[in-house]
N, C-alpha and C. Protein backbone atom coordinates (compact mmCIF):
# COMPACT_ATOMS: atom_id res chain seq x y z
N UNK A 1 0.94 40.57 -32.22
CA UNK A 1 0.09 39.39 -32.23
C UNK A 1 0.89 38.13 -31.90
N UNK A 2 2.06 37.98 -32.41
CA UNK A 2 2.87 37.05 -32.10
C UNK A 2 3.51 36.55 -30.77
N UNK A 3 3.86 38.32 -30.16
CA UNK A 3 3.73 37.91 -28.71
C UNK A 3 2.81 37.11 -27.80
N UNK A 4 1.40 37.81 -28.31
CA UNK A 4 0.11 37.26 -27.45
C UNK A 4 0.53 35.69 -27.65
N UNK A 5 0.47 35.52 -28.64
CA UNK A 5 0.91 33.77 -28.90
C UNK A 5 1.73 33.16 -28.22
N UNK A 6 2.96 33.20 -27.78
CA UNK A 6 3.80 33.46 -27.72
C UNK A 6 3.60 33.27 -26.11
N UNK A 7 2.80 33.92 -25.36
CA UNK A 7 2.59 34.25 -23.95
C UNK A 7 1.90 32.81 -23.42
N UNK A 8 1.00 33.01 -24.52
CA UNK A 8 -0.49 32.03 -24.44
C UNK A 8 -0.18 30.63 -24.71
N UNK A 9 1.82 30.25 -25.77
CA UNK A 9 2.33 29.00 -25.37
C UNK A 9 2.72 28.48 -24.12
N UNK A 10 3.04 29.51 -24.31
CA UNK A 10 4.50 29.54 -22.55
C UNK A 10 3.23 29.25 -21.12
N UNK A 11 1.86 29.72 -21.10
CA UNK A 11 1.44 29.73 -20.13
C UNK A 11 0.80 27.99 -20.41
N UNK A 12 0.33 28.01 -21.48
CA UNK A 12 0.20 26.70 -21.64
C UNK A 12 0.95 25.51 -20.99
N UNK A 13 2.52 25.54 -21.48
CA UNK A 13 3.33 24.76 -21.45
C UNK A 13 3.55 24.54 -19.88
N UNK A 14 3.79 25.68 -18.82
CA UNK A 14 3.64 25.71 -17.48
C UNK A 14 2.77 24.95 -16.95
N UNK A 15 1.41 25.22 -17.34
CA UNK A 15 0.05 24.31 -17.16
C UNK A 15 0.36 22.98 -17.22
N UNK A 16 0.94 22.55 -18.42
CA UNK A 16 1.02 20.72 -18.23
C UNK A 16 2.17 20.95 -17.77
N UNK A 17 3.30 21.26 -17.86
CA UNK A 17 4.26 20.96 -16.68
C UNK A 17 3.97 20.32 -15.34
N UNK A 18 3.11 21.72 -14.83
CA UNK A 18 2.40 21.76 -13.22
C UNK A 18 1.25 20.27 -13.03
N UNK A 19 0.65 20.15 -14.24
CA UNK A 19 -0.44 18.97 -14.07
C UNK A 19 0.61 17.79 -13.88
N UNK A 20 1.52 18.11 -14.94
CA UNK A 20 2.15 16.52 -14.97
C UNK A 20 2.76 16.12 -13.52
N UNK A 21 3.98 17.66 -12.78
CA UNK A 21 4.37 17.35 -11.94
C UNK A 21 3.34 16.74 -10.27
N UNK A 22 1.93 17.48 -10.65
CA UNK A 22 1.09 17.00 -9.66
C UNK A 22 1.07 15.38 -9.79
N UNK A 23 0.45 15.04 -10.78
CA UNK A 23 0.25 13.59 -10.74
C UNK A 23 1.52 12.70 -10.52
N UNK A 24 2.44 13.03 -11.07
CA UNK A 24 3.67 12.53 -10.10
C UNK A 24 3.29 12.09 -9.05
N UNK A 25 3.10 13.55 -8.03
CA UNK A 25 3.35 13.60 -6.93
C UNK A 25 2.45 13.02 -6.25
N UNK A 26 1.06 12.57 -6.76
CA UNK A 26 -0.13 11.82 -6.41
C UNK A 26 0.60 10.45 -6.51
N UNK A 27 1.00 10.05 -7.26
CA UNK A 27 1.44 8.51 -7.67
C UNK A 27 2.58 8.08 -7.20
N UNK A 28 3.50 9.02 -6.60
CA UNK A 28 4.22 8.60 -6.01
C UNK A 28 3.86 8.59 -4.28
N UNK A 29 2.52 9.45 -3.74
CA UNK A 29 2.19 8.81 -2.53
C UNK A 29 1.83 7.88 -2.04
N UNK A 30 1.13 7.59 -3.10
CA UNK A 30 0.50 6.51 -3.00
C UNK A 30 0.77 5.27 -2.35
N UNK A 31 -0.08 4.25 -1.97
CA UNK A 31 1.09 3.26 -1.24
C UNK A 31 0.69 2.32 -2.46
N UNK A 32 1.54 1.13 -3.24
CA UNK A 32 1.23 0.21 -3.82
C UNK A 32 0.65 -1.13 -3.23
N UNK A 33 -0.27 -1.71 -4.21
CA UNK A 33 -0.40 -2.97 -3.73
C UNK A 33 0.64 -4.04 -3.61
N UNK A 34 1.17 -4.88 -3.04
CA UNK A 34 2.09 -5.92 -3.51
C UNK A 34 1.32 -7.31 -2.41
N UNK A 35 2.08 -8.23 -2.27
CA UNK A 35 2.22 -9.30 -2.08
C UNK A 35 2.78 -9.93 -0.61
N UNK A 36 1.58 -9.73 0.17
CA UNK A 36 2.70 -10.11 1.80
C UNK A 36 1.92 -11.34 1.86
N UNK A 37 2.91 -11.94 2.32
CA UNK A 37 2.96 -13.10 3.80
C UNK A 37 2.47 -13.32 5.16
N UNK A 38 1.44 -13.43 5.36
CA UNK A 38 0.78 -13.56 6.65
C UNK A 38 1.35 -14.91 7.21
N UNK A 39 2.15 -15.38 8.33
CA UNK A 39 2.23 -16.48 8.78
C UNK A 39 1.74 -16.42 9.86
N UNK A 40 1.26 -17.63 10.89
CA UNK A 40 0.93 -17.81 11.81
C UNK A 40 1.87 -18.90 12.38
N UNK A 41 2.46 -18.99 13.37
CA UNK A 41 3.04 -20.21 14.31
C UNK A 41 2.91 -20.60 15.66
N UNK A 42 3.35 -21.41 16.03
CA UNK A 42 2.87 -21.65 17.40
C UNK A 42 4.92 -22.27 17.64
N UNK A 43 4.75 -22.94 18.99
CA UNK A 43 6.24 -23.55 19.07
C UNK A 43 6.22 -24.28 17.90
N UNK A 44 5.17 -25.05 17.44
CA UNK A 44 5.61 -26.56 17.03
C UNK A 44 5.83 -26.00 15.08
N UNK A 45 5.77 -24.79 15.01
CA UNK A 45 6.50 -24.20 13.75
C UNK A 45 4.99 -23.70 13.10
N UNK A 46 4.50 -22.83 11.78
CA UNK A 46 4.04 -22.74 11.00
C UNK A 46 2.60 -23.16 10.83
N UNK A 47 1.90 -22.94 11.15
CA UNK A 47 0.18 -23.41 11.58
C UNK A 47 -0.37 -23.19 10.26
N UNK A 48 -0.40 -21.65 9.91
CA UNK A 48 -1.17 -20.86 8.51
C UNK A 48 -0.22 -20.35 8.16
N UNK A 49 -0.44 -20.30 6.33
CA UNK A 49 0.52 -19.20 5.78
C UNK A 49 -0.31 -18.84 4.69
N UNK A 50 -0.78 -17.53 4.32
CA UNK A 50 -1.44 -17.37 3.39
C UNK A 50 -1.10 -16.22 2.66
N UNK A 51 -1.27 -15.38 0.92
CA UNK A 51 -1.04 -14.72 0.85
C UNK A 51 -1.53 -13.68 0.46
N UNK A 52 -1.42 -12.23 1.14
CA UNK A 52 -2.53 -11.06 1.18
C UNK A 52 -1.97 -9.80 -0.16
N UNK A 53 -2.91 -10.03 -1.06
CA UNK A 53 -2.45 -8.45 -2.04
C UNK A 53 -3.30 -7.26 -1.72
N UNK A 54 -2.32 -6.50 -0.85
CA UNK A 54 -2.98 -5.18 -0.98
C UNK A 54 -1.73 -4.52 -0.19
N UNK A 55 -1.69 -2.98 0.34
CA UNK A 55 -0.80 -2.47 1.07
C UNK A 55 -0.42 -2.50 2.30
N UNK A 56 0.95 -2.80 2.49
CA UNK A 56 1.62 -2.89 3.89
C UNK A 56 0.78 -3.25 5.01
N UNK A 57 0.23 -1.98 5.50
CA UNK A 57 -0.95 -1.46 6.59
C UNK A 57 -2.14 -2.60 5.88
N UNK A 58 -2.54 -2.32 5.40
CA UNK A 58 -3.67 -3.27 5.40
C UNK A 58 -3.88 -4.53 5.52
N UNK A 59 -2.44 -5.08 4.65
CA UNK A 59 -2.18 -6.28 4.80
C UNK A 59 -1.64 -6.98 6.24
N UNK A 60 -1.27 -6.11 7.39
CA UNK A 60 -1.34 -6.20 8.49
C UNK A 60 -2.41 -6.16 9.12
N UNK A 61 -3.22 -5.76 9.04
CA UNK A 61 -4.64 -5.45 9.75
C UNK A 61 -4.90 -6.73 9.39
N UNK A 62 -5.25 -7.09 8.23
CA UNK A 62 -5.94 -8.07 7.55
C UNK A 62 -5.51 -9.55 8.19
N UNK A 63 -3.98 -9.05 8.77
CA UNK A 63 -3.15 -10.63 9.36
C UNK A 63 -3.68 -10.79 10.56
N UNK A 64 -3.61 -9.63 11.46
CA UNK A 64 -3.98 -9.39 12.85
C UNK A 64 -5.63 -9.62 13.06
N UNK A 65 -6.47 -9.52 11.98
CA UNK A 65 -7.69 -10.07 12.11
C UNK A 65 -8.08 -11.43 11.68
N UNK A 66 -7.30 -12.10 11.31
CA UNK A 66 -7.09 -13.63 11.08
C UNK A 66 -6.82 -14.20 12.41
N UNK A 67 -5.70 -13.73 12.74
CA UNK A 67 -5.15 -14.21 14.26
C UNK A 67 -6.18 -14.15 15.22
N UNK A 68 -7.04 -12.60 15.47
CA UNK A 68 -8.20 -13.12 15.92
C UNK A 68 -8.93 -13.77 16.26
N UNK A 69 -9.41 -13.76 14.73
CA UNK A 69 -10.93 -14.52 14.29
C UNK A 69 -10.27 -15.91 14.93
N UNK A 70 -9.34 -16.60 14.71
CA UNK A 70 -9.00 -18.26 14.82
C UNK A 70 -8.04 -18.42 15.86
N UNK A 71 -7.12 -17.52 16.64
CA UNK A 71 -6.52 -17.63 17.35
C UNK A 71 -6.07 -16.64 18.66
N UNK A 72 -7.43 -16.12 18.38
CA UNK A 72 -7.24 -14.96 19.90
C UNK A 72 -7.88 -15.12 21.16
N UNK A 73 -7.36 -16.92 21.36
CA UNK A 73 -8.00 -16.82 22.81
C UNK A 73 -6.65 -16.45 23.59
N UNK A 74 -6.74 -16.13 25.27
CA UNK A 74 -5.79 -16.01 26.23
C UNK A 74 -4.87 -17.30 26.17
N UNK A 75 -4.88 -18.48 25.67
CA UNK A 75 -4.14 -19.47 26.04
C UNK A 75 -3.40 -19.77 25.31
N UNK A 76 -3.54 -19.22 23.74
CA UNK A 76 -3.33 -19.62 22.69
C UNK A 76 -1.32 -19.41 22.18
N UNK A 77 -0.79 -20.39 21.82
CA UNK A 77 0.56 -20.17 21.83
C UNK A 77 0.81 -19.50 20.11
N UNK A 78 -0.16 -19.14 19.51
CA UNK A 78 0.05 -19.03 18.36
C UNK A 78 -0.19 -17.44 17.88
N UNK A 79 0.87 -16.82 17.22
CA UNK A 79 1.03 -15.86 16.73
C UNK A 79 1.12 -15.35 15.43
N UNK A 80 0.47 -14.59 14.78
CA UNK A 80 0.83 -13.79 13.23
C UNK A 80 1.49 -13.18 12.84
N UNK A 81 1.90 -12.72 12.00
CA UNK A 81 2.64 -11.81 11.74
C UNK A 81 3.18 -11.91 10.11
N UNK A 82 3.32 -10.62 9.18
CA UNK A 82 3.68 -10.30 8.18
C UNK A 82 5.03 -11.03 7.87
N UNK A 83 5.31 -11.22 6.88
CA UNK A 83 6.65 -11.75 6.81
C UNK A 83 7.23 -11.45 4.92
C-alpha cells in the first residue's frame, strides 16, 4: 500500500514540476511591455517625441503609423524612428 503511495507522490511531484517548467517557458516567451521612444526629426532637429508602452514590434508599428498619419507625404524631410 505504501508503494502505491509512494508512486502516486512521485507522479504527482513530476506533474507540477512539468506545469511549473511549462509556464516558465510561456513567460519567458513572451515579449514584455516596456517603454520606447518614438522620435520624429527633420534637419532642423526633433519635431515629435512621444512615449509608447507596449512591445518592441508594436511599438514600432505604432511609430511608423504616426509618421504616416502626419508625415508621409513624398516631400517630407521628416523621419521616425524608435529610440
Amino acid at each position: 500500500m505504501s508503494d502505491i503511495l509512494n508512486n502516486k507522490d512521485a507522479m504527482m511531484k513530476e506533474k507540477g514540476q512539468l506545469v511549473g517548467g511549462l509556464i516558465v517557458l510561456v513567460l519567458m516567451s513572451t515579449s514584455c511591455k516596456k517603454n520606447y521612444t518614438c522620435m520624429c526629426t527633420n534637419i532642423g532637429g526633433p519635431v515629435d517625441v512621444f512615449t509608447i508602452r507596449d512591445t518592441k514590434k508594436k511599438a514600432q508599428s505604432e511609430c511608423q503609423e504616426y509618421y504616416e498619419k502626419y508625415y508621409g507625404y513624398y516631400w517630407s524631410e521628416t523621419f521616425c524612428k524608435i529610440k
